[in-house]
Protein backbone atom coordinates (compact mmCIF):
# COMPACT_ATOMS: atom_id res chain seq x y z
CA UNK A 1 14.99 -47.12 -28.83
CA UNK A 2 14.69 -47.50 -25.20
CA UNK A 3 13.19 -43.89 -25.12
CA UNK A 4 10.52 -44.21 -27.77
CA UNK A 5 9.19 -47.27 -26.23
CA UNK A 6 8.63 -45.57 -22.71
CA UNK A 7 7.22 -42.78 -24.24
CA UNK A 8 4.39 -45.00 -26.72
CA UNK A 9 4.38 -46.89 -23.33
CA UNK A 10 3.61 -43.83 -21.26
CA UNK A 11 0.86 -42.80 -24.41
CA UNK A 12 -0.57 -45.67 -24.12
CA UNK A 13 -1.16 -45.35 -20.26
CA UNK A 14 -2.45 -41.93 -20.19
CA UNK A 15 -5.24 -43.05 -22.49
CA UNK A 16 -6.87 -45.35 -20.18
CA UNK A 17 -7.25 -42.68 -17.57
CA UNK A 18 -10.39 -40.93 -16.97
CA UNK A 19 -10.51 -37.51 -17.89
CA UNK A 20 -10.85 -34.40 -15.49
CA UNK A 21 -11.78 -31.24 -16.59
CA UNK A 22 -10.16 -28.29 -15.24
CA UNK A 23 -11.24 -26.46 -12.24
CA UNK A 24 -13.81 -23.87 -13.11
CA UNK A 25 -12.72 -20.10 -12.48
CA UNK A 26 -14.48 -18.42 -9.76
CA UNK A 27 -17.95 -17.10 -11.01
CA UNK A 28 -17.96 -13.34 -11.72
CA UNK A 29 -19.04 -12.14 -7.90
CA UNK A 30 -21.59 -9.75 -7.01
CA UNK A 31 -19.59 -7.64 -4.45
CA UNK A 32 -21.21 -4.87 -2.51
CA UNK A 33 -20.48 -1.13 -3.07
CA UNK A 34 -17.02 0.14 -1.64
CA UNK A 35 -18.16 2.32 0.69
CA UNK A 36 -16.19 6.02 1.85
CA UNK A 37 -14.00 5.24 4.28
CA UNK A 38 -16.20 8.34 6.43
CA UNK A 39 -19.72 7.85 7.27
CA UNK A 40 -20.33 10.84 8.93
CA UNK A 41 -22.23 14.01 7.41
CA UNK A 42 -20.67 16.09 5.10
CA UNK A 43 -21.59 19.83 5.02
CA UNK A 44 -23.26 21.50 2.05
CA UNK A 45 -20.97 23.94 0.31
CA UNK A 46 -22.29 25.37 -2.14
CA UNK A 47 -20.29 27.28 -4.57
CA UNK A 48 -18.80 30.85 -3.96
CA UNK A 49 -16.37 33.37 -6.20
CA UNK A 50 -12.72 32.34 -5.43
CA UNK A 51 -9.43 33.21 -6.98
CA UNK A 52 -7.01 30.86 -8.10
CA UNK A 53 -3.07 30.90 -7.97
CA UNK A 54 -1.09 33.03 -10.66
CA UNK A 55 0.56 31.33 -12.42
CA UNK A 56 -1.01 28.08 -12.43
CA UNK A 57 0.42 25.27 -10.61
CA UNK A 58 2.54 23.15 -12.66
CA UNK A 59 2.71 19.34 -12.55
CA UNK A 60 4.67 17.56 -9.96
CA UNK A 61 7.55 15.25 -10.40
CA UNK A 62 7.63 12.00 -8.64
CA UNK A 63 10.27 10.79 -11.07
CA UNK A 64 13.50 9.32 -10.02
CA UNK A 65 12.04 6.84 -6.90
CA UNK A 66 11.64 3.20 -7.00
CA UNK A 67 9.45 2.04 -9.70
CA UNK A 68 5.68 1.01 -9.26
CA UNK A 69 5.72 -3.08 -8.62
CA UNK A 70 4.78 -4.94 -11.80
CA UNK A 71 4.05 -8.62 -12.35
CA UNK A 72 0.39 -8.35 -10.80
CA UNK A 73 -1.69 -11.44 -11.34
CA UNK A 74 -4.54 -12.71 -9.67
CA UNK A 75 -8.55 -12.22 -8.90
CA UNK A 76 -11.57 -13.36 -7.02
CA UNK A 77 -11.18 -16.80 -5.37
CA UNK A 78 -14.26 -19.27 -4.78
CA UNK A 79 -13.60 -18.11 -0.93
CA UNK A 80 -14.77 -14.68 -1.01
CA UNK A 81 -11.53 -13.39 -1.09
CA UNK A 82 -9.41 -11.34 -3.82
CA UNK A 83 -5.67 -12.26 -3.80
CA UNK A 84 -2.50 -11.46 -6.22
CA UNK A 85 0.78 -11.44 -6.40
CA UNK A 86 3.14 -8.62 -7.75
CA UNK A 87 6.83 -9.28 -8.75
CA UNK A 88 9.19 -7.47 -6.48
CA UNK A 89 11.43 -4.18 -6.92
CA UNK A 90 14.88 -3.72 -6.55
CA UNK A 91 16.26 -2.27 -4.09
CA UNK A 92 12.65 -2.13 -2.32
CA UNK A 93 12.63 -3.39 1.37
CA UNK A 94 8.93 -3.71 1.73
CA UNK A 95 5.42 -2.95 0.55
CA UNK A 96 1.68 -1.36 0.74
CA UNK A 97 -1.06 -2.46 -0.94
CA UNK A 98 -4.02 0.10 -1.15
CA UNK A 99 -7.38 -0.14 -1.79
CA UNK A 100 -9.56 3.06 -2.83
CA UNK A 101 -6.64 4.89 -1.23
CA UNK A 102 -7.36 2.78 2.33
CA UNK A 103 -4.27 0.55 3.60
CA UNK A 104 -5.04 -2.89 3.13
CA UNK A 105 -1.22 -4.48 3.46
CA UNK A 106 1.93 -4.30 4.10
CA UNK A 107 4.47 -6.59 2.67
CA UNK A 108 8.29 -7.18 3.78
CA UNK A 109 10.98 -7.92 1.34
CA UNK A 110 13.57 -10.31 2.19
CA UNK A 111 14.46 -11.51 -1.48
CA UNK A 112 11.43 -13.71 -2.44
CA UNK A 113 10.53 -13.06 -6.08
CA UNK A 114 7.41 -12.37 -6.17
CA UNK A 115 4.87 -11.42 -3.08
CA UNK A 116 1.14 -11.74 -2.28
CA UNK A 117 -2.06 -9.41 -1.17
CA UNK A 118 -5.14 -10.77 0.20
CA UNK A 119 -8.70 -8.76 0.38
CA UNK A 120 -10.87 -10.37 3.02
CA UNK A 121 -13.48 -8.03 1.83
CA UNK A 122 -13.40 -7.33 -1.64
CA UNK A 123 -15.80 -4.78 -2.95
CA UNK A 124 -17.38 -4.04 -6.65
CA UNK A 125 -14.58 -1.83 -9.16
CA UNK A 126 -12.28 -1.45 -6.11
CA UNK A 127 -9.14 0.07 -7.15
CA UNK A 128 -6.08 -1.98 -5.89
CA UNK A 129 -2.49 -0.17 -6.09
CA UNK A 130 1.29 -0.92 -5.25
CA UNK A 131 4.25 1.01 -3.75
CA UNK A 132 7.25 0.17 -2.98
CA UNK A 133 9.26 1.66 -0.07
CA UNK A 134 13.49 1.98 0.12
CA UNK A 135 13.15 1.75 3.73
CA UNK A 136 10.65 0.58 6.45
CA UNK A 137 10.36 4.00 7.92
CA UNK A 138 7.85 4.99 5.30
CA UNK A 139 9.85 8.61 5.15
CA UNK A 140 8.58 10.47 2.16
CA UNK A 141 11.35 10.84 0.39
CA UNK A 142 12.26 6.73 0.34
CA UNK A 143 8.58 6.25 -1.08
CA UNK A 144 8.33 4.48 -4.39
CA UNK A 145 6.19 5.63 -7.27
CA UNK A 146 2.39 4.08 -6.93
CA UNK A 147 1.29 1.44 -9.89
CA UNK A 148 -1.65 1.61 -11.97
CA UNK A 149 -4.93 1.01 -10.48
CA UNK A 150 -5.87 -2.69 -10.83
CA UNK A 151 -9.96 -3.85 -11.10
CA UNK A 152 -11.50 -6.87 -11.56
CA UNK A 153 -12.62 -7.90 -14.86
CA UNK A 154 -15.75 -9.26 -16.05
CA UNK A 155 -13.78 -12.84 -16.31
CA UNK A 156 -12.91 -12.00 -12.31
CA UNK A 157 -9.63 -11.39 -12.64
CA UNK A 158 -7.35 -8.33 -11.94
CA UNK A 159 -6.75 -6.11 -15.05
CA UNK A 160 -5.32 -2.66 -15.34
CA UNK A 161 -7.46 0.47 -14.97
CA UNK A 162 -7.11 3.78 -15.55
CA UNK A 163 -9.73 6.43 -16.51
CA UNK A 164 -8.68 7.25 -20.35
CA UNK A 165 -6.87 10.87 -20.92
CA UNK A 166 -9.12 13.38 -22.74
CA UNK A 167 -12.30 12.40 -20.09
CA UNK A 168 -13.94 15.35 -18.90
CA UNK A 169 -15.11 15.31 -15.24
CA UNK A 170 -17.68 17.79 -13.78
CA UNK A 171 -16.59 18.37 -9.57
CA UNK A 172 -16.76 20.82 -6.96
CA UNK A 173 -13.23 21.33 -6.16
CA UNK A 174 -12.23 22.95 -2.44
CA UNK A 175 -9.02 23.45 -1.06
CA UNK A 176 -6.49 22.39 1.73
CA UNK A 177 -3.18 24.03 3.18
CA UNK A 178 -2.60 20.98 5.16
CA UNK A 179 1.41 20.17 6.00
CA UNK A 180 3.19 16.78 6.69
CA UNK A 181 2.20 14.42 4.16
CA UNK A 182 -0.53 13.05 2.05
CA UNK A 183 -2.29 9.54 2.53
CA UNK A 184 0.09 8.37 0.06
CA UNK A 185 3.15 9.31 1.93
CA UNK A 186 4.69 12.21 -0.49
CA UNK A 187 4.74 16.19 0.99
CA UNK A 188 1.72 17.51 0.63
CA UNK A 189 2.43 20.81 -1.24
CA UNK A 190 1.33 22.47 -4.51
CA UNK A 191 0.38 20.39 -6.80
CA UNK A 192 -0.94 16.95 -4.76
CA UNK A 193 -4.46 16.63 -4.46
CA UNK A 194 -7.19 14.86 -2.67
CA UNK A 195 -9.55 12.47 -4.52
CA UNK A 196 -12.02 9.79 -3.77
CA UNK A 197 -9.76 6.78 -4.74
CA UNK A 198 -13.02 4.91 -5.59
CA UNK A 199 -13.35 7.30 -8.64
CA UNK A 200 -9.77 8.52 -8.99
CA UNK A 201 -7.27 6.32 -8.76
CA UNK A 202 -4.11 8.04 -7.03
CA UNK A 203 -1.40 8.34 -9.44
CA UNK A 204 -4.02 10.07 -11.99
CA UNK A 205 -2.94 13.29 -13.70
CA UNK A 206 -5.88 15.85 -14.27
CA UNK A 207 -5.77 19.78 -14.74
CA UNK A 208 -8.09 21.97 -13.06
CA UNK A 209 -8.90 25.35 -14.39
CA UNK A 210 -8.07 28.50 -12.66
CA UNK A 211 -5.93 25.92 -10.42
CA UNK A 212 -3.21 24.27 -12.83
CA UNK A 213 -2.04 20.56 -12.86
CA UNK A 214 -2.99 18.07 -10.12
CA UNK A 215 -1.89 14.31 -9.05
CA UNK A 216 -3.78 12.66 -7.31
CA UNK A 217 -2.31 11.44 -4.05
CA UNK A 218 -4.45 12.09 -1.17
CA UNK A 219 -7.67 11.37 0.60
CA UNK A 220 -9.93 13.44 2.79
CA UNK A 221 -13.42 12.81 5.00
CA UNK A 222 -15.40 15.02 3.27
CA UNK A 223 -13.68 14.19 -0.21
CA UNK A 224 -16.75 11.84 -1.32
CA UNK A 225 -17.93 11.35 -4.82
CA UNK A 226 -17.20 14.23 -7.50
CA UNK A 227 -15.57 16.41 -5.02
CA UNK A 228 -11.75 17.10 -5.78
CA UNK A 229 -9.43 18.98 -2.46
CA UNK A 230 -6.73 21.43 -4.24
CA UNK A 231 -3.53 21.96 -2.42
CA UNK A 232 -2.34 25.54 -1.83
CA UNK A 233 -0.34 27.62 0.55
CA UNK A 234 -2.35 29.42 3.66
CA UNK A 235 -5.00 31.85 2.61
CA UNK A 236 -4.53 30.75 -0.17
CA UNK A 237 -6.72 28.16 0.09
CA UNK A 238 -9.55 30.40 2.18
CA UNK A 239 -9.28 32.49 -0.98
CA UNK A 240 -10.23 29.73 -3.60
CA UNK A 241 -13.09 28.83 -2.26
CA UNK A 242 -15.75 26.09 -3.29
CA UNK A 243 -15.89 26.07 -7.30
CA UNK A 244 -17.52 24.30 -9.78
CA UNK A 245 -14.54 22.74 -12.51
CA UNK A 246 -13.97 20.61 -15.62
CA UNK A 247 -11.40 18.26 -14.59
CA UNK A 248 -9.54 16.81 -17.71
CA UNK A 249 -7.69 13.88 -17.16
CA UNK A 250 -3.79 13.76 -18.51
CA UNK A 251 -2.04 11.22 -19.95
């Protein structure tokens, strides 16, 4: 009895207070263009015969590391900024947030459940992505797998992108025999290849003909717009040449 009463009691109160609407979302922003990362002038190449590996290069395997971070929620703030958090990985002891393939954090785990990135500079259809690392060394081999792309939506908040599989893509594609490893962090090595992460977000699957499979986990200066940097061994890569593909996105 004593319960009902406080809660008609409690009724009764909330009615005589004034209401407040909820806080608006952020209004959908008008962000400028990402730009490339280089702004200096990049050579005209035009296309030349080339020769291709035989066989084809298969696709890579980046199975068996840490999972991509999951959980992401967030969008543009009334402040300018974009922030959201991500839930955290097991067995992950830190971090990097990406955008367009640039560094834009890193992120430490000590436990907490769920962690936060912040863009002081947000940009229209940047393409934000997650990796978690078993180590703070960043060695290649301790590197997680990288999420989904994220982009804001047209109610300004973050959403999943990726471009669908079946989409055809018209590039010049060149070639690099670069060693160490990619902007990502994996080996660079058959197989990994450089994109404009404005267009491509890494972790994207395409097949190239004459070339084989590709993932997309690497950037390069003069890898701007619809041009697409093949990895292969040595001459290899003198011997391909500047061609003129079909990229077809994989699921």
């Amino acid at each position: 009895m004593h319960v009902i009463r406080r809660t008609a009691a409690l009724v009764a109160s909330l009615a005589l207070l004034p209401f407040v609407p909820a806080a608006p979302a952020a209004a959908a922003p008008t962000l400028p263009a990402c730009q490339h990362f280089y702004t200096g002038p990049i050579p005209d190449r035009p296309p030349s015969p080339g020769v291709g590996p035989s066989p084809e290069i298969g696709p890579v395997n980046v199975s068996g590391r840490l999972p991509a971070p999951g959980g992401v929620s967030g969008g543009y703030n009334a402040n300018g900024t974009v922030t959201f958090t991500f839930s955290r990985v097991a067995g992950a002891r830190a971090y990097r947030a990406f955008r367009n393939g640039q560094a834009l954090q890193w992120i430490d785990d000590w436990g907490q459940p769920t962690l936060q990135v912040t863009d002081t500079a947000p940009c229209q259809n940047a393409n934000y992505q997650l990796l978690a690392l078993g180590d703070k060394t960043g060695a290649a081999a301790n590197l997680g797998q990288i999420s989904t792309a994220y982009r804001l939506d047209a109610g300004s908040r973050l959403a999943p992108f990726r471009i669908p599989a079946g989409t055809r893509l018209t590039y010049t594609v060149t070639a690099y025999s670069d060693t160490g490893l990619t902007a990502l962090g994996y080996d660079a090595g058959a197989g990994f290849c450089a994109v404009d992460a404005r267009n491509i977000p890494w972790g994207t699957r395409f097949s190239v003909p004459g070339y084989g499979f590709c993932y997309a986990a690497d950037i390069g200066s003069w890898i701007k717009d619809r041009i697409a940097d093949v990895w292969l061994p040595g001459t290899q890569a003198d011997r391909w040449g500047v061609q003129i593909r079909e990229l077809v996105v994989q699921p």
